[in-house]
N, C-alpha and C. Protein backbone atom coordinates (compact mmCIF):
# COMPACT_ATOMS: atom_id res chain seq x y z
N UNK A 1 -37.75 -1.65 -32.26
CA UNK A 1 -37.16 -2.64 -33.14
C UNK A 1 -35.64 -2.45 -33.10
N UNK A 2 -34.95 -3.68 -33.16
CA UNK A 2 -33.52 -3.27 -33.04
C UNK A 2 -33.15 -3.27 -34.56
N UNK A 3 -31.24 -3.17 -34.21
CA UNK A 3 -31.06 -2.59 -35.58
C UNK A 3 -30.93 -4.44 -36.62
N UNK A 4 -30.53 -5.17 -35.92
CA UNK A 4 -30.56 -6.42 -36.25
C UNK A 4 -32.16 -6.72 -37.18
N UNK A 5 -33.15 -6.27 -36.30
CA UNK A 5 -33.90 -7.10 -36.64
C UNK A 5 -34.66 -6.16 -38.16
N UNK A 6 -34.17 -5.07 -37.82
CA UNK A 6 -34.31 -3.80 -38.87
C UNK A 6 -33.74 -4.61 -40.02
N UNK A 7 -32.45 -5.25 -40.03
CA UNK A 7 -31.99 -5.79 -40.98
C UNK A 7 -32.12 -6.90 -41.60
N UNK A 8 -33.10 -8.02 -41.00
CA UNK A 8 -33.55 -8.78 -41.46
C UNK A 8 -34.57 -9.01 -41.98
N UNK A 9 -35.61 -7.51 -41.27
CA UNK A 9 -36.75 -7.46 -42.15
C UNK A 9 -36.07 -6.81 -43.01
N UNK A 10 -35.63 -5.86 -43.32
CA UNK A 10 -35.30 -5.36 -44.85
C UNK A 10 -34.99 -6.85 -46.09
N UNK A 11 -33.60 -7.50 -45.51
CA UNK A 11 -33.54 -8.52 -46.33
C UNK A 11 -34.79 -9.26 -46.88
N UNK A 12 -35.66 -9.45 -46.07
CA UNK A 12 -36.99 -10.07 -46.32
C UNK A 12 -37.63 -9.23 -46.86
N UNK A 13 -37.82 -8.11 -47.09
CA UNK A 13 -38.54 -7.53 -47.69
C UNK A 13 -38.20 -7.54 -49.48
N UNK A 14 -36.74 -7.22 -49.60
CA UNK A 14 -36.11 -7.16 -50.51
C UNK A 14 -35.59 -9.23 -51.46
N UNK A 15 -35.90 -9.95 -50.48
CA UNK A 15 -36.09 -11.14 -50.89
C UNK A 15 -37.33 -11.66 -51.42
N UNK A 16 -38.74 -10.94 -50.58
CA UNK A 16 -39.80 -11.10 -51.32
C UNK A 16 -39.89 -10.03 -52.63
N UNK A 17 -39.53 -9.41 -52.28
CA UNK A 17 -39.74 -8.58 -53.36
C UNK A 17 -38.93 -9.12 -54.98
N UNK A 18 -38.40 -9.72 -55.07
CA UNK A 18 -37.56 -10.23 -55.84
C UNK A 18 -38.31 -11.61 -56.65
N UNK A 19 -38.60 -12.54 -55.27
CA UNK A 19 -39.28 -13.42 -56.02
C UNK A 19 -41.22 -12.88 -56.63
N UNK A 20 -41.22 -12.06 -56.47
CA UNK A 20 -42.71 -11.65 -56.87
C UNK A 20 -42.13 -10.81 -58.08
N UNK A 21 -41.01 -10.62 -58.49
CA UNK A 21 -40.85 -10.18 -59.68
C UNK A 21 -40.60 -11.20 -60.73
N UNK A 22 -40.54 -12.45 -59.77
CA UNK A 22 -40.39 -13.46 -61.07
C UNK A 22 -39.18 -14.50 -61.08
N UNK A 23 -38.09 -14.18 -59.63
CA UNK A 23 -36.59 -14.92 -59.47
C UNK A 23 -37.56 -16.53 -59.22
N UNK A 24 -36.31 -16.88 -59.65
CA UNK A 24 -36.62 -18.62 -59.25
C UNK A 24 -35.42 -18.91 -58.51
N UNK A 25 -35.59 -18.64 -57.36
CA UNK A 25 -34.79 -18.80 -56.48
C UNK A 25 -33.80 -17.52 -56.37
N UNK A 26 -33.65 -17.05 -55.18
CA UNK A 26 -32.79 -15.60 -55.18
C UNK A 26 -31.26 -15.95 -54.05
N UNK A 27 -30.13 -15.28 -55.01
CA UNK A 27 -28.80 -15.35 -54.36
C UNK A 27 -28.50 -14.34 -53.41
N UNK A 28 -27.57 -14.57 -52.11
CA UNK A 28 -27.47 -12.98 -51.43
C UNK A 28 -27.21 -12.07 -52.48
N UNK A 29 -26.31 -12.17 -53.82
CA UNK A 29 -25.63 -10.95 -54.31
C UNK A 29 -26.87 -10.41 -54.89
N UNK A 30 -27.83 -10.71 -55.44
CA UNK A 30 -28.87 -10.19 -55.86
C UNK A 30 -29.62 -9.17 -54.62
N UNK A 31 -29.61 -9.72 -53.64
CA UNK A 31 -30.24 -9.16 -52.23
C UNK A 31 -29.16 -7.94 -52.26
N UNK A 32 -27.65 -8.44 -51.98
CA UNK A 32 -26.95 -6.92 -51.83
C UNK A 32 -27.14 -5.88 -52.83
N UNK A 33 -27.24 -6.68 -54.48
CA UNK A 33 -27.36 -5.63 -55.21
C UNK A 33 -28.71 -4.53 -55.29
N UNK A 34 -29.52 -5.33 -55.16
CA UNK A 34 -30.89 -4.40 -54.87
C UNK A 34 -31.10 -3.17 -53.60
N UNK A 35 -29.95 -3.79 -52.08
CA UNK A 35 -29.87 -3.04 -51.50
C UNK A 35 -29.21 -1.56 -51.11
N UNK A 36 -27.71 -2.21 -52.59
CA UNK A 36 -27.54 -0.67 -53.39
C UNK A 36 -28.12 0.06 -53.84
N UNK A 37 -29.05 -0.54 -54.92
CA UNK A 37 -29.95 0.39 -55.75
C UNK A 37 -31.13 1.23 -54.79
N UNK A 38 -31.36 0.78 -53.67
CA UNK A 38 -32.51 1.47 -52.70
C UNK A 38 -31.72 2.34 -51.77
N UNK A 39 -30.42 2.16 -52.13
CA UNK A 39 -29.57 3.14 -50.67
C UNK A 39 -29.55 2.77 -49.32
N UNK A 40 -29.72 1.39 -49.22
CA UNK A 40 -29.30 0.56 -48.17
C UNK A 40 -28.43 -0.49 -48.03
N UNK A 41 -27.25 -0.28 -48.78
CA UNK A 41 -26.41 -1.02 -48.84
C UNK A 41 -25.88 -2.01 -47.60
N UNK A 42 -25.46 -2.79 -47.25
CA UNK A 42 -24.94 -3.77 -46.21
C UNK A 42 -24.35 -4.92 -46.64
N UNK A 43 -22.89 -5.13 -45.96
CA UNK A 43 -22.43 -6.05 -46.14
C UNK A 43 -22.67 -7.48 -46.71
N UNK A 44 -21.98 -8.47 -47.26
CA UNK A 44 -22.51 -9.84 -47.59
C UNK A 44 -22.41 -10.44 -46.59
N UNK A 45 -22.02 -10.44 -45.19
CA UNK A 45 -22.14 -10.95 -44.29
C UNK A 45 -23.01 -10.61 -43.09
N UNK A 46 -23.51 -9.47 -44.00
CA UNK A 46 -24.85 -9.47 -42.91
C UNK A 46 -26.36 -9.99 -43.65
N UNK A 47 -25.84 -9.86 -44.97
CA UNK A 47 -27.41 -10.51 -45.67
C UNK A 47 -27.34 -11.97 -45.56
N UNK A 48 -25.85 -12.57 -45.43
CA UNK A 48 -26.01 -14.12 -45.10
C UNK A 48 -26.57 -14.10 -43.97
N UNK A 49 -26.40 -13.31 -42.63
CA UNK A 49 -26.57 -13.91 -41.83
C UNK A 49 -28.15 -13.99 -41.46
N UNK A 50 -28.49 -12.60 -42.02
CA UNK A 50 -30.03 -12.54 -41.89
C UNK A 50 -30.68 -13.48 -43.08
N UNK A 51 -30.04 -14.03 -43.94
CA UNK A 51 -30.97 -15.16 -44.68
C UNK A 51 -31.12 -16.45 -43.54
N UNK A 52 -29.74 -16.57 -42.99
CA UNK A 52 -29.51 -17.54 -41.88
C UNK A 52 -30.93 -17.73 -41.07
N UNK A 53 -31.21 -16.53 -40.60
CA UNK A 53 -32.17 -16.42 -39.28
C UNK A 53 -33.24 -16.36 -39.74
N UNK A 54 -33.88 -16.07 -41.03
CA UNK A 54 -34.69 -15.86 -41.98
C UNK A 54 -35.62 -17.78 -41.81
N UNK A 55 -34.07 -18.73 -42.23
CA UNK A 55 -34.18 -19.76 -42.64
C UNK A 55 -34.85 -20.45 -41.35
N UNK A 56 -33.77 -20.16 -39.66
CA UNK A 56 -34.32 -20.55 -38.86
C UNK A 56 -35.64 -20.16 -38.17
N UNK A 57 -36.04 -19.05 -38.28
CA UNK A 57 -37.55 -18.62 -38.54
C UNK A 57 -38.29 -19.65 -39.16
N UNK A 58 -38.23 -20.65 -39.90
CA UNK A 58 -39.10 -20.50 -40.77
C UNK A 58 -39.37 -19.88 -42.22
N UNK A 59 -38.85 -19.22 -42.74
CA UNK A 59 -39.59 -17.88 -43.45
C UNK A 59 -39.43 -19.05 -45.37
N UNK A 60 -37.86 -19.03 -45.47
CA UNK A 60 -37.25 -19.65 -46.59
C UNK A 60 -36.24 -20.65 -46.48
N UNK A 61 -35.92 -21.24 -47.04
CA UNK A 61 -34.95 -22.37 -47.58
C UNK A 61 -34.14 -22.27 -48.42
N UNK A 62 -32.75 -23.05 -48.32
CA UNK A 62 -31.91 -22.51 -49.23
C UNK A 62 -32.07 -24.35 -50.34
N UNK A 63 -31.46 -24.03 -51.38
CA UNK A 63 -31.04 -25.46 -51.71
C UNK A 63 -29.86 -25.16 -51.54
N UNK A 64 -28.98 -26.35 -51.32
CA UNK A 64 -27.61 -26.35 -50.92
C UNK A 64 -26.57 -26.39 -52.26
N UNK A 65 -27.50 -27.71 -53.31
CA UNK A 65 -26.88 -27.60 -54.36
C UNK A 65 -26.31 -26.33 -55.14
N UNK A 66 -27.31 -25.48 -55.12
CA UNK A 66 -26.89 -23.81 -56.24
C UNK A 66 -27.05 -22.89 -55.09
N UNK A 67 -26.90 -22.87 -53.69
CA UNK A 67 -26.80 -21.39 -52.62
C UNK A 67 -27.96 -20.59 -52.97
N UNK A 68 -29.26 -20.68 -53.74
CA UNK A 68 -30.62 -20.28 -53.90
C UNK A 68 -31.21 -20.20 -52.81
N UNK A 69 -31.97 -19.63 -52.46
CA UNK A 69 -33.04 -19.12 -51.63
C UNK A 69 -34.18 -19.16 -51.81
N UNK A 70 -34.98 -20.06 -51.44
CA UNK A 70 -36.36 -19.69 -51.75
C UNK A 70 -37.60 -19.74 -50.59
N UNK A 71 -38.86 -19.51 -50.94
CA UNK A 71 -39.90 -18.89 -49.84
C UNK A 71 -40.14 -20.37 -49.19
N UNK A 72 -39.91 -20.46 -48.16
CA UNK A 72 -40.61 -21.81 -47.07
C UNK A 72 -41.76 -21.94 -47.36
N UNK A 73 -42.54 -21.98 -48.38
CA UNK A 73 -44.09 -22.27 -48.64
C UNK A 73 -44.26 -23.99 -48.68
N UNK A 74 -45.00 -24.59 -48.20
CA UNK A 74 -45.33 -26.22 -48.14
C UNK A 74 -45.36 -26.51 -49.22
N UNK A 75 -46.28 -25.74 -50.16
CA UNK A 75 -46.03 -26.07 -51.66
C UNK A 75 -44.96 -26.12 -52.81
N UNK A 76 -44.07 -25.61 -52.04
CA UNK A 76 -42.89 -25.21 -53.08
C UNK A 76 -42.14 -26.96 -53.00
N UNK A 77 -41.48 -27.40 -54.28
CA UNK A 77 -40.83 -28.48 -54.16
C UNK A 77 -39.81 -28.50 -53.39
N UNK A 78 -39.06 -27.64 -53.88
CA UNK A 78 -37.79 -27.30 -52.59
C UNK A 78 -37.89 -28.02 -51.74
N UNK A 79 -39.02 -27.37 -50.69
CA UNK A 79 -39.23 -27.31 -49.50
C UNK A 79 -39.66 -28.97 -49.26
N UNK A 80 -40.71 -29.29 -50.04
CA UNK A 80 -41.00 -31.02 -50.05
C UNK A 80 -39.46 -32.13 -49.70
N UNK A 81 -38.77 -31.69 -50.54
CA UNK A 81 -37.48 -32.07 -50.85
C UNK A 81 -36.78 -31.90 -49.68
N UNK A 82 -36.62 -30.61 -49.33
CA UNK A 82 -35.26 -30.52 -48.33
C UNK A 82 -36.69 -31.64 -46.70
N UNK A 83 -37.60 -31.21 -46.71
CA UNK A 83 -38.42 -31.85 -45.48
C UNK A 83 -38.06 -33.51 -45.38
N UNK A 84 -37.73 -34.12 -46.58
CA UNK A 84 -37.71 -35.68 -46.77
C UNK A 84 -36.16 -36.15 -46.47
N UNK A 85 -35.40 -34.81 -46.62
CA UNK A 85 -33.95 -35.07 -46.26
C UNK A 85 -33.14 -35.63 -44.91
């Protein structure tokens, strides 16, 4: 595994992990801050970028209006929404 991709699963890990605690919609700074608290700190320009690749994956969606993040699930409105755009 490279170190890139090391870092995007972490973000993802730490992005799901967030919304299964209950976020309605999650910001990078929330992602960086959690990645302090675990002792994996990394830049805001690397959690953008891995939300980036996250997004082109597939995985989540941002809304553009509030910079939120949320899970690419079909069901989610978001996602209905940004698909009709």
């Amino acid at each position: 595994m490279t170190a890139d991709r090391r870092r995007i699963d972490l973000v993802l890990r730490v992005f799901n992990d967030l919304v299964a605690a209950g976020a309605d919609g999650v910001l990078p700074g929330a992602i960086n801050e959690r990645l302090r608290t675990v002792g994996e700190p990394m830049g805001t320009w690397e959690v953008r970028g891995a939300l980036s690749t996250l997004e082109g994956e597939g995985e989540i969606v941002i809304d553009d209006a509030t910079g939120a993040w949320y899970p690419a699930d079909k069901g989610n409105k978001r996602q209905r929404l940004r698909d009709t755009a």
